[in-house]
Structure formats: structure tokens, C-alpha cells
C-alpha atoms as a PDB file:
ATOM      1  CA  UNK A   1     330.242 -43.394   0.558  1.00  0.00           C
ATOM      2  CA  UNK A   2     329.278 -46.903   1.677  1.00  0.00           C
ATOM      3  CA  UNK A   3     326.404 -46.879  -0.107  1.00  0.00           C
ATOM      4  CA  UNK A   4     327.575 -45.885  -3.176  1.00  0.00           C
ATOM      5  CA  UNK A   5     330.322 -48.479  -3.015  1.00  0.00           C
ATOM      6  CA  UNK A   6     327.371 -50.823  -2.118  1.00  0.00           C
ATOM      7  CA  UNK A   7     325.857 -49.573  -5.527  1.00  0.00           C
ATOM      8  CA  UNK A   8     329.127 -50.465  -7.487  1.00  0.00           C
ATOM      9  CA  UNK A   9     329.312 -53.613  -5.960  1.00  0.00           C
ATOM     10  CA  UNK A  10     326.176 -54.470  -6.742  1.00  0.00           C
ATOM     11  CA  UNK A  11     326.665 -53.358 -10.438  1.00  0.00           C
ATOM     12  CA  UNK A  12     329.752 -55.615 -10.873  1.00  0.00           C
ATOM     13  CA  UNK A  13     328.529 -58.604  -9.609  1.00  0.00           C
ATOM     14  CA  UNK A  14     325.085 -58.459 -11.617  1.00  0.00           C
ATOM     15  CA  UNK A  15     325.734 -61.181 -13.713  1.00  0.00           C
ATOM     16  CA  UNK A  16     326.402 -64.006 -10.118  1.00  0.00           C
ATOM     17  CA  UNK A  17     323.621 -61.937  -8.274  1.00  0.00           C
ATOM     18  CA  UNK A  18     320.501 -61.276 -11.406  1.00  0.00           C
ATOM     19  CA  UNK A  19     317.924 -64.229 -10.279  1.00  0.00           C
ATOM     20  CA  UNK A  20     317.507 -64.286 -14.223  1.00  0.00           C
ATOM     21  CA  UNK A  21     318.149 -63.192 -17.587  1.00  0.00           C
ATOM     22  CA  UNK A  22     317.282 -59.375 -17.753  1.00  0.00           C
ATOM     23  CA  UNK A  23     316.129 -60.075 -21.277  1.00  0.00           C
ATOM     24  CA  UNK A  24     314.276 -62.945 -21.204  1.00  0.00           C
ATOM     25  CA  UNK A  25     310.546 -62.878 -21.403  1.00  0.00           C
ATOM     26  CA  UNK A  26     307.588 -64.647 -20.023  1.00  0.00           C
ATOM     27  CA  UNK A  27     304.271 -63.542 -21.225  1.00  0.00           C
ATOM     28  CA  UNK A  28     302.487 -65.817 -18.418  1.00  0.00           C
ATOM     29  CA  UNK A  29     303.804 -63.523 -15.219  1.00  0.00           C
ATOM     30  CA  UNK A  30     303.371 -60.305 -17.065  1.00  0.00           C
ATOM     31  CA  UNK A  31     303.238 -57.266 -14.607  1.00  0.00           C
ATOM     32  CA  UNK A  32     303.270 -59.441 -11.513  1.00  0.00           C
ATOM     33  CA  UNK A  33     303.320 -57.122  -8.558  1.00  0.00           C
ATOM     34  CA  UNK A  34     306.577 -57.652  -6.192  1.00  0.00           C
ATOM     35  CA  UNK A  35     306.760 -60.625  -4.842  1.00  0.00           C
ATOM     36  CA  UNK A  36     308.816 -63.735  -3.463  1.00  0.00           C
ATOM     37  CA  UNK A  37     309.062 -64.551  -7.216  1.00  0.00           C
ATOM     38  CA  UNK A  38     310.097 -61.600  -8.193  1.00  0.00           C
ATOM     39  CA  UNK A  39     311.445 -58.858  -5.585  1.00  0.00           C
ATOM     40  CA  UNK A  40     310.672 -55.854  -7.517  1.00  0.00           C
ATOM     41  CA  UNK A  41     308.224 -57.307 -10.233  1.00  0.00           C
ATOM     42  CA  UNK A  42     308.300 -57.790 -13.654  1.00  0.00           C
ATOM     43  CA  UNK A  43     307.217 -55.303 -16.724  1.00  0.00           C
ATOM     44  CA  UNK A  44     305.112 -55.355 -19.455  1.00  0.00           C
ATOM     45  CA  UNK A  45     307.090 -58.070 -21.203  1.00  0.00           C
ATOM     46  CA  UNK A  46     307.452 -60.717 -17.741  1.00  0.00           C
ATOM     47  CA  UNK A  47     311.200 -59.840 -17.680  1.00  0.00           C
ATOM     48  CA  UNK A  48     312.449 -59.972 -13.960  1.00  0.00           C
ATOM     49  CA  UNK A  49     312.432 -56.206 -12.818  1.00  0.00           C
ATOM     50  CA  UNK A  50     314.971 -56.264 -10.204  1.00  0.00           C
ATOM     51  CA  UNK A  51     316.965 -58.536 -12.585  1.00  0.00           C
ATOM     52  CA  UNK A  52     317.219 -56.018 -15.413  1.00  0.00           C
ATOM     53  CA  UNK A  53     318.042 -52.947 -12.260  1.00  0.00           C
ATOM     54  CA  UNK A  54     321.185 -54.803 -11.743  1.00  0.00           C
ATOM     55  CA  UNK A  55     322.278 -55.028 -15.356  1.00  0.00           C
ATOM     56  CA  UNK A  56     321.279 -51.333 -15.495  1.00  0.00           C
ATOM     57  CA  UNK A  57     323.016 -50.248 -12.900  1.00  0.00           C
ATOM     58  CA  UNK A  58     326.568 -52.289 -14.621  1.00  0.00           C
ATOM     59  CA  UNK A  59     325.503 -50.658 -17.914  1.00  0.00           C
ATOM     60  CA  UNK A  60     324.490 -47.033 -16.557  1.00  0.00           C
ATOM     61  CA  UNK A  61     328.037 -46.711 -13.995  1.00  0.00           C
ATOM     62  CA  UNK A  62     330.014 -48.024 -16.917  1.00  0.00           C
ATOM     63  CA  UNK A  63     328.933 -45.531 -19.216  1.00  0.00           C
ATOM     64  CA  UNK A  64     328.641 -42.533 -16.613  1.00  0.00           C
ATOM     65  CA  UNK A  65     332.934 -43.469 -16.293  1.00  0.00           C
ATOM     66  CA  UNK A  66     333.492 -43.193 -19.731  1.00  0.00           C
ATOM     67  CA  UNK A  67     331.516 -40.190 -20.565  1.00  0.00           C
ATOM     68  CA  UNK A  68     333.406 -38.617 -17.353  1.00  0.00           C
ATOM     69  CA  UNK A  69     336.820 -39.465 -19.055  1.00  0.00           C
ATOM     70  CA  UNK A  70     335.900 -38.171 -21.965  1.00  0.00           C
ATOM     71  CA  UNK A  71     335.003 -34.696 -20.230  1.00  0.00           C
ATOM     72  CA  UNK A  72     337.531 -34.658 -18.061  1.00  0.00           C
ATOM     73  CA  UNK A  73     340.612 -35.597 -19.662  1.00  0.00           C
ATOM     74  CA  UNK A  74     340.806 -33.202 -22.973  1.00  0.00           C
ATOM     75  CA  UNK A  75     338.462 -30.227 -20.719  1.00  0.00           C
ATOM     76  CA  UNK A  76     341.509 -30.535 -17.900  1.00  0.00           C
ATOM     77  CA  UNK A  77     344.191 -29.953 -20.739  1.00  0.00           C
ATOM     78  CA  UNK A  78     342.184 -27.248 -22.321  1.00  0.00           C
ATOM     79  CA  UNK A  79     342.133 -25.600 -18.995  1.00  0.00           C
ATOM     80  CA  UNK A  80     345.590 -26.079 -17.893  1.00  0.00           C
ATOM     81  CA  UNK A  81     346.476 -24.588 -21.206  1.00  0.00           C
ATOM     82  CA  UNK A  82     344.478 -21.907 -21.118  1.00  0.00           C
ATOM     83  CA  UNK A  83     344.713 -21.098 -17.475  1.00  0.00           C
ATOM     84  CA  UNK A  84     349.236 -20.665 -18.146  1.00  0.00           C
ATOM     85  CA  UNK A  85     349.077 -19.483 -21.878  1.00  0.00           C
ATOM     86  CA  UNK A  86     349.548 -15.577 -22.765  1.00  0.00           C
ATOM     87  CA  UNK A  87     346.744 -13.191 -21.141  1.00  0.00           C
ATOM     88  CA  UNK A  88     345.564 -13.075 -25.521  1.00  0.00           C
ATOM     89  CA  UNK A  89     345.419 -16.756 -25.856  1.00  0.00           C
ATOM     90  CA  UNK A  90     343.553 -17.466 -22.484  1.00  0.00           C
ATOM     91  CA  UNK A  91     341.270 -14.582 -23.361  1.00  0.00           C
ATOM     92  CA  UNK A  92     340.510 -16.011 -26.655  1.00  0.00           C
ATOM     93  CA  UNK A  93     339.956 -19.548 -25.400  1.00  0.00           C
ATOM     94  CA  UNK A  94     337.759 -17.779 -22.293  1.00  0.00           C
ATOM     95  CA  UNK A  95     335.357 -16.418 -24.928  1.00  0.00           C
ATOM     96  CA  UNK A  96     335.358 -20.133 -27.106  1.00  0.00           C
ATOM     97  CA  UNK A  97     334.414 -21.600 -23.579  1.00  0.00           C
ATOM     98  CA  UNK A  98     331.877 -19.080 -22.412  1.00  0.00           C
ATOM     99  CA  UNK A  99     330.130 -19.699 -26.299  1.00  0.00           C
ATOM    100  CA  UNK A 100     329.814 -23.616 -26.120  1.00  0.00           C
ATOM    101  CA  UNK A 101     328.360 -22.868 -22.205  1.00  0.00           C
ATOM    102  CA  UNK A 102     325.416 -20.875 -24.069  1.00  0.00           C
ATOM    103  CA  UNK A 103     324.190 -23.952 -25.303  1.00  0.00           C
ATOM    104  CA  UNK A 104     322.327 -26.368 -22.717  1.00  0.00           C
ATOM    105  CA  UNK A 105     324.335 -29.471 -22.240  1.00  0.00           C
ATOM    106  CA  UNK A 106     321.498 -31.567 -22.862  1.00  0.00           C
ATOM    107  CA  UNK A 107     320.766 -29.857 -25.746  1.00  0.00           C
ATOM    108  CA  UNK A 108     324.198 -30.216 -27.306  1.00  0.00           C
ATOM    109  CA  UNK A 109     324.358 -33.904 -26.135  1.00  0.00           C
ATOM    110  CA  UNK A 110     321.546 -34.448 -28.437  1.00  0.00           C
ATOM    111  CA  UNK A 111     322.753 -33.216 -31.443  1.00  0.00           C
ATOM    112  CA  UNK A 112     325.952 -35.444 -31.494  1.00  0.00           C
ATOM    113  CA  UNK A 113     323.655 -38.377 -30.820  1.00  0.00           C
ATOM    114  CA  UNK A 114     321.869 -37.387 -33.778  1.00  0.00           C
ATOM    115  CA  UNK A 115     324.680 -36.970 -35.890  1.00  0.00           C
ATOM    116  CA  UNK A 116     326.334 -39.752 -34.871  1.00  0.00           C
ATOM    117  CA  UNK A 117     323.786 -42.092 -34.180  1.00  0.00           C
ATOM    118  CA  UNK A 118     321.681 -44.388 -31.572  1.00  0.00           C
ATOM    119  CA  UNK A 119     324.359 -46.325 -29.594  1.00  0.00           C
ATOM    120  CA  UNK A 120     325.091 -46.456 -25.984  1.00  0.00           C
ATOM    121  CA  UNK A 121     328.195 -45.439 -27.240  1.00  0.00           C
ATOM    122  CA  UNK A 122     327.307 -42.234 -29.136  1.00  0.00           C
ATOM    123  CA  UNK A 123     325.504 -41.182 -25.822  1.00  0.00           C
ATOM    124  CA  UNK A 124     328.733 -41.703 -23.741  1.00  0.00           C
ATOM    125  CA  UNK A 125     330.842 -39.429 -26.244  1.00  0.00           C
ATOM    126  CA  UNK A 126     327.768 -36.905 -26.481  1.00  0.00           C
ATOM    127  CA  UNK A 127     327.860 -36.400 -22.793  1.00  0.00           C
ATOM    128  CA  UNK A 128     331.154 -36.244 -22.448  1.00  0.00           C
ATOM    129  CA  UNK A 129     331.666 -33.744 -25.342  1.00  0.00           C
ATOM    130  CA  UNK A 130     328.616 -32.150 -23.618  1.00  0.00           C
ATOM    131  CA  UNK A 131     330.611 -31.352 -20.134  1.00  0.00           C
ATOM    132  CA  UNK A 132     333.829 -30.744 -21.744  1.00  0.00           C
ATOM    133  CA  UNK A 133     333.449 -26.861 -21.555  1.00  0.00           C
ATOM    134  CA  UNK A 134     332.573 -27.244 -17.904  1.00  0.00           C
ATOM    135  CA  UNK A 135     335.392 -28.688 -16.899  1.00  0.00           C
ATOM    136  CA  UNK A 136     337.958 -26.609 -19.111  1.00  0.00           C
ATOM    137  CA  UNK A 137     336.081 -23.597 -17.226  1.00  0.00           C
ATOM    138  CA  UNK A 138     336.937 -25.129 -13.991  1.00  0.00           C
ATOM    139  CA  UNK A 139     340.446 -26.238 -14.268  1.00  0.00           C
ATOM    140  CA  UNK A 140     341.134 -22.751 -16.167  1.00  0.00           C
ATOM    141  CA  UNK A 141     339.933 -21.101 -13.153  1.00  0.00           C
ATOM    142  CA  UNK A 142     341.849 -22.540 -10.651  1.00  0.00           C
ATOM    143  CA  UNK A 143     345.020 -22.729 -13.038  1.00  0.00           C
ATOM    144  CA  UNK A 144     344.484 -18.292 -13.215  1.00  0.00           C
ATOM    145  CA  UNK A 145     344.210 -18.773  -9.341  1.00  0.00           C
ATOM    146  CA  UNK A 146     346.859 -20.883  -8.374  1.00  0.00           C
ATOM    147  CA  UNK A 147     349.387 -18.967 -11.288  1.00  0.00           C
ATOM    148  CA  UNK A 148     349.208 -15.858  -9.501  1.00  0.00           C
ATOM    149  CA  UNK A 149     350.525 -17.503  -6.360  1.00  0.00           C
ATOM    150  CA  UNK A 150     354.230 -16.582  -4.666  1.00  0.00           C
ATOM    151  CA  UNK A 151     355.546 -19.547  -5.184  1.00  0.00           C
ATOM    152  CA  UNK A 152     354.620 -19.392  -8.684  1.00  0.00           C
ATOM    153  CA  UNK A 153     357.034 -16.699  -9.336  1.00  0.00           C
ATOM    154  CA  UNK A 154     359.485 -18.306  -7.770  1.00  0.00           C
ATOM    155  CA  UNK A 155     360.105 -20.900  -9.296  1.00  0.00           C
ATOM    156  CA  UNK A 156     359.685 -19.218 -12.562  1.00  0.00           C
ATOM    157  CA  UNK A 157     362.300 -16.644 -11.120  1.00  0.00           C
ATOM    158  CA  UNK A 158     364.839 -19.594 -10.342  1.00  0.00           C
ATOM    159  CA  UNK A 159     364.528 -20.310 -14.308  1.00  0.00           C
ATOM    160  CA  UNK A 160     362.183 -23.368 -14.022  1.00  0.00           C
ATOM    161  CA  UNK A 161     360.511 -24.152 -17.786  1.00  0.00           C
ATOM    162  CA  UNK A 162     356.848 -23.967 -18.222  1.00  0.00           C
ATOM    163  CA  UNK A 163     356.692 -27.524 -18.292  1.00  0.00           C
ATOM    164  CA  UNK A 164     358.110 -27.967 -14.693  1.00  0.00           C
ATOM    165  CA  UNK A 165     356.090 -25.378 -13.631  1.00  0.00           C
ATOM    166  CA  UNK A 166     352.963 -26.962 -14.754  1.00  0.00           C
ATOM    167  CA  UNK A 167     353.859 -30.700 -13.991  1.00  0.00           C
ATOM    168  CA  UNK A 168     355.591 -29.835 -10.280  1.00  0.00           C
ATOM    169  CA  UNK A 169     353.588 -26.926  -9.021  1.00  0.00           C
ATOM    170  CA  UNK A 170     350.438 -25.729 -10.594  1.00  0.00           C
ATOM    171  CA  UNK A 171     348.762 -29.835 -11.528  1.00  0.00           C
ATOM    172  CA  UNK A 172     349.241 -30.770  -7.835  1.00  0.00           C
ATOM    173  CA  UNK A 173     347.282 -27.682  -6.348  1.00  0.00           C
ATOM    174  CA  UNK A 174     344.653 -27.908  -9.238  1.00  0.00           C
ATOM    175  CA  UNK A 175     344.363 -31.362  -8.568  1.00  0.00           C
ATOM    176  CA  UNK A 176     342.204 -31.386  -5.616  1.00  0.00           C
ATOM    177  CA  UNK A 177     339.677 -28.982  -7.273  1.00  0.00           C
ATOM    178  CA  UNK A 178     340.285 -30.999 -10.284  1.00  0.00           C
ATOM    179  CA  UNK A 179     338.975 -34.247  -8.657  1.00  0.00           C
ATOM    180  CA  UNK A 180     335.911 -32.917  -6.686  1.00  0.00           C
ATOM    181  CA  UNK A 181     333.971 -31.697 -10.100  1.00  0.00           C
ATOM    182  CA  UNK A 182     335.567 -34.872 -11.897  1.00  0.00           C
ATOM    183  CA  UNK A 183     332.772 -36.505  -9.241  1.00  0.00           C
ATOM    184  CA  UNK A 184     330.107 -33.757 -10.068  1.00  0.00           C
ATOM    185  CA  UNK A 185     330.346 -34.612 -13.565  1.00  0.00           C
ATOM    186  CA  UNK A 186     330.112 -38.348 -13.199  1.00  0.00           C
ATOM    187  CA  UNK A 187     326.833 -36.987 -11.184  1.00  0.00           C
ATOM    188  CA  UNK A 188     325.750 -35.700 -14.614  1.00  0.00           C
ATOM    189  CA  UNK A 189     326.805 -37.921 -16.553  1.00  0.00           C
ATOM    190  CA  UNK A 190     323.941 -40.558 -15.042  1.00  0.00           C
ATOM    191  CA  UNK A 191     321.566 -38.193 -15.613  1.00  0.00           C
ATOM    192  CA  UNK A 192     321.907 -37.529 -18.653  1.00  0.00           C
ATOM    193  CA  UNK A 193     322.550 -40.674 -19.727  1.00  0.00           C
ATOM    194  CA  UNK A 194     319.373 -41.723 -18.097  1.00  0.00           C
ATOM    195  CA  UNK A 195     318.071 -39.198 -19.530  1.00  0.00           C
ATOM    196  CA  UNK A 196     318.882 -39.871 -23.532  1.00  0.00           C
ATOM    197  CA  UNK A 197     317.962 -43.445 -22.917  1.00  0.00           C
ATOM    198  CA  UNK A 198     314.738 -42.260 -22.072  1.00  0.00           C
ATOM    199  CA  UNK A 199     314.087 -40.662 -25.469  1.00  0.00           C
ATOM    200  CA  UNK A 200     314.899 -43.266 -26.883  1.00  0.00           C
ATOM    201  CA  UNK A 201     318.331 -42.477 -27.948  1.00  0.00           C
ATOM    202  CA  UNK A 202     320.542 -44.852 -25.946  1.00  0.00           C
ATOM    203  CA  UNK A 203     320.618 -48.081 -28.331  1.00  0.00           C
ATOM    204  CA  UNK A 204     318.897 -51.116 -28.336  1.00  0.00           C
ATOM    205  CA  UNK A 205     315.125 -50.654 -27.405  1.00  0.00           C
ATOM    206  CA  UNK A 206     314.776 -53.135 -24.409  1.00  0.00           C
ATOM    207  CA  UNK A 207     318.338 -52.866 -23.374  1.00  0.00           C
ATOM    208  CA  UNK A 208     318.947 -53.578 -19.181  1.00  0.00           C
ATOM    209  CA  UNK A 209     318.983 -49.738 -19.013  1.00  0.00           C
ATOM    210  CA  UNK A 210     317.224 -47.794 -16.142  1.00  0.00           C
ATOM    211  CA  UNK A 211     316.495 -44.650 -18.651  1.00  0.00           C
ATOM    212  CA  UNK A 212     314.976 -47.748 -21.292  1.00  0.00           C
ATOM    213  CA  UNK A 213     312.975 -49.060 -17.875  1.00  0.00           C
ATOM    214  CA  UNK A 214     312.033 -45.422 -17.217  1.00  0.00           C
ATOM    215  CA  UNK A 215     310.724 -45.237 -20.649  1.00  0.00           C
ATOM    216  CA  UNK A 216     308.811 -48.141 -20.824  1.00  0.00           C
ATOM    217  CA  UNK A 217     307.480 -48.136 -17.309  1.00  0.00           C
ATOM    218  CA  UNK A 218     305.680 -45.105 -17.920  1.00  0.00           C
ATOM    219  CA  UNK A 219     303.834 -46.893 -20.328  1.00  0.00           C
ATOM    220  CA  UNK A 220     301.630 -49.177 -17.824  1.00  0.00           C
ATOM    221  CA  UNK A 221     302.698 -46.572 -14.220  1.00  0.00           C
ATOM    222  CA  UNK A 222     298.672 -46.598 -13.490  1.00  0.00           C
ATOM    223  CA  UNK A 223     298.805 -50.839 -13.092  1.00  0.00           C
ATOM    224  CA  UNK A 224     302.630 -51.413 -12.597  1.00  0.00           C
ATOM    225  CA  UNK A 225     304.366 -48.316 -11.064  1.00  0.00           C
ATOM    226  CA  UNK A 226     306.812 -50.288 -10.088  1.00  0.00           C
ATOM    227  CA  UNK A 227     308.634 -50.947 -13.666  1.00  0.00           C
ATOM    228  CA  UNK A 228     309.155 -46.925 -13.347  1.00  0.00           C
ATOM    229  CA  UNK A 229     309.760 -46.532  -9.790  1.00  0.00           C
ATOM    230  CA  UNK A 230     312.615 -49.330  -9.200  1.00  0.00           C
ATOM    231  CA  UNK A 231     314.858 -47.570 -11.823  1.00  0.00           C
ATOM    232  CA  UNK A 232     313.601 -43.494 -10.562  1.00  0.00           C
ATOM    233  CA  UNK A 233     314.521 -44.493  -7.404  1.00  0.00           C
ATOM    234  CA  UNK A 234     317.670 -46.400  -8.293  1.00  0.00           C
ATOM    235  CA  UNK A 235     319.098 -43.450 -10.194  1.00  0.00           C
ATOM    236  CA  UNK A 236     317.691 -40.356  -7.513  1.00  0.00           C
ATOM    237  CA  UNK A 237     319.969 -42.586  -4.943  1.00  0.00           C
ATOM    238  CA  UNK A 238     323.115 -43.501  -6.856  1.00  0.00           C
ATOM    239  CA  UNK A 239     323.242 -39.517  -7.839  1.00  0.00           C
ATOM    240  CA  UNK A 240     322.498 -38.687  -4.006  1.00  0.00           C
ATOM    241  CA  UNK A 241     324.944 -40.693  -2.822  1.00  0.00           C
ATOM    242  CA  UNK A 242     327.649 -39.518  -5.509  1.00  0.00           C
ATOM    243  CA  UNK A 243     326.389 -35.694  -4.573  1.00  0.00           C
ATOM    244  CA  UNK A 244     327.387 -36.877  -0.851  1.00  0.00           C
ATOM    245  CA  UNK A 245     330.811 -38.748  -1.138  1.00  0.00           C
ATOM    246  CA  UNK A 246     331.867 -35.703  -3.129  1.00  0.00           C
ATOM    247  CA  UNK A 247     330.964 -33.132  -0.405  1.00  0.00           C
ATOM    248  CA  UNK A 248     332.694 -35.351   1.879  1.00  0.00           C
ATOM    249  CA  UNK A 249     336.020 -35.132  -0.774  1.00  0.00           C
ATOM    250  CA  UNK A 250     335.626 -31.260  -0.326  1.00  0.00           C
ATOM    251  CA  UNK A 251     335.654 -31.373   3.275  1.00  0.00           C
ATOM    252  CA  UNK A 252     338.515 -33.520   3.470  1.00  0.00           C
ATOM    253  CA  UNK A 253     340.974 -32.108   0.872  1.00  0.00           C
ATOM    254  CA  UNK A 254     340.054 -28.180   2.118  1.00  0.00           C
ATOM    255  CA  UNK A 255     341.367 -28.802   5.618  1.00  0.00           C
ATOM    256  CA  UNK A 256     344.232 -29.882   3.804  1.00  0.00           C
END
């Protein structure tokens, strides 16, 4: 967990900490190895490795929270619904799930980048739209699970509406299951991120983007590995360490 906030940190204060401009180039220290100039090189171009890692990591985190919201928000009220709509509804909805999950999220992810276009944005929305299934799936689980519960009936038995049944006693025990894949998804979300970048799909060729640095590290990896390892590395460990503070959210919320 400390690590990971260590990560965010970092990512926030990129623009006070970057010991340059992750853009700028300098043909005359071209693929200089790590150094005391340069702490984790530079790339093909002379831009400051560690430099543009920082500005990644901002750029990477901030689009790995949006593409979470926009998975998690709409898939959680598909899922609620389902999970406390009429056994025909949540059946039909079931099947509508289970038929987007056919699909490989990556897969889908790329054809809304394609139809809607390059942009860091477009690859946000794609994996979002791309996990929204997922997490309907989820929530609708644990809303079937939770519904069935005594205290369920009771309070429908004491005349409560649907919505106070939903809003008072089925959201707050969902909520805990709710919030542990919310972090498994953000998980995702990096990856495939990084992992649209690296085709090429994430925007601006160049960008401060560890998938872009992936992408164009691989280009010179036999001289300068380290343009490809500093973001592989930077990306295994932030997921890792997101993997980790989530198991640790299980642990904690299950004894409760």
C-alpha cells in the first residue's frame, strides 16, 4: 500500500520533481546509458527517460481512474438493477451480460478506439466500456446473493419500497464486494491502457506515456534496453502493488 501511494505521489508531483521537459529533445546525448545526467537514460530522441516515467506515470494513473469510473459506475447500476428486478428481467439482462463477456475485452476496447478514434481519451472510454460487463456481472451476483438474505424479507415484509430496500440494505452489503473489484479493474485498466498505447492507439505519437515508451523502446532494446525496461518495470510494479493493496482490502473488510 505504501508503495503504491509512493507511486501516486510520485505521479502528482511530476511536474516539481521531472529534472526536465519529457518532450524536449537533444540529439547530442542520444541513448546515453544511465547516468548522473540522466538516472534512467535517455531514448532514441535524447529526451530524459526517467523524466518522461514521471509524466507517464501522471498520464497512465489519471487515465486508469477514469476508465475505472466509467466501468464501474453504469456496470454497478446495471447490476443492482438486474440483481433486484423480476427473475424474467434479470434473466434477460444475465444472457445480454454473458454475450458482451464472449468477446475479449481487449478486443472490444479496440474496436471503440477505432470507431471513435486515436485519443487518450477514446482509450479511457474504450476500456471502460470494455470492463463494464464485468462489473455488472459482479455487482449482479452479489445483489442475487445478498437479496435472498433474512433480513431482506424483512424489511420487504414491514412494507419497505424497493428503493429503501436497495439504498438502506442491499448497496451497503454489496458495497464491500463492490469496492475490492472496483481496484481489480483499475488493475486492468493500466494494462490495457498500456497496452493500446503500445499499438499505437493512445494519441499523440511521443506522448510521456509508458505504453508510447514501451513502443518505441523496443525499437533500439539491443543498444538501449533501458527506454523499454524503465516503463515494463514501472507498470509490472504499479499493477503488483494495486494486485496487493486490494488483497489486503479483502482481508480487512471479510473479517468484518
Amino acid at each position: 500500500m505504501r508503495l503504491l501511494l509512493l507511486i501516486a505521489a510520485l505521479a502528482l508531483l511530476a511536474p516539481m520533481l521531472a529534472p526536465y521537459d519529457p518532450l524536449r529533445t537533444d540529439p547530442a546525448v542520444q541513448l546515453q546509458p544511465p547516468g548522473a545526467a540522466h538516472a534512467l537514460g535517455t531514448d532514441l530522441l535524447g529526451r530524459d527517460v526517467f523524466s518522461r516515467l514521471l509524466f507517464g506515470a501522471q498520464r497512465t494513473l489519471l487515465l486508469a481512474v477514469l476508465a475505472t469510473t466509467i466501468a464501474v459506475l453504469p456496470g454497478a447500476l446495471i447490476g443492482l438493477g438486474a440483481g433486484s428486478a423480476s427473475p424474467n428481467l434479470d434473466r434477460l439482462i444475465g444472457v445480454l451480460i454473458d454475450a458482451v463477456l464472449a468477446f475479449p475485452g481487449l478486443m472490444l476496447a479496440l474496436v471503440v478506439v477505432t470507431l471513435l478514434g486515436s485519443s487518450a481519451e477514446s482509450v479511457a472510454l474504450a476500456t471502460g466500456i470494455s470492463q463494464l460487463a464485468p462489473v455488472a456481472r459482479v455487482v449482479r451476483a452479489a445483489t442475487i446473493s445478498v437479496r435472498g438474505e433474512p433480513f431482506i424479507e424483512a424489511a420487504a415484509g414491514l412494507g419497505a419500497g424497493s428503493a429503501h430496500v436497495i439504498s438502506r440494505h442491499l448497496l451497503p452489503n454489496i458495497a464491500p464486494t463492490l469496492l475490492v473489484y472496483t481496484g481489480v479493474v483499475c488493475s486492468y485498466s493500466i494494462l490495457n491502457n498500456a497496452a493500446l498505447s503500445f499499438l499505437g492507439l493512445g494519441g499523440v505519437p511521443g506522448a510521456p506515456d509508458w505504453g508510447v515508451m514501451l513502443s518505441e523502446g523496443r525499437q533500439a532494446f539491443r543498444v538501449a534496453p533501458w527506454i523499454a525496461l524503465a516503463p515494463g518495470v514501472a507498470i509490472t510494479a504499479t499493477i503488483i502493488m494495486l494486485n496487493r493493496a486490494v488483497d489486503q482490502l479483502d482481508r480487512v473488510l471479510s473479517r468484518r
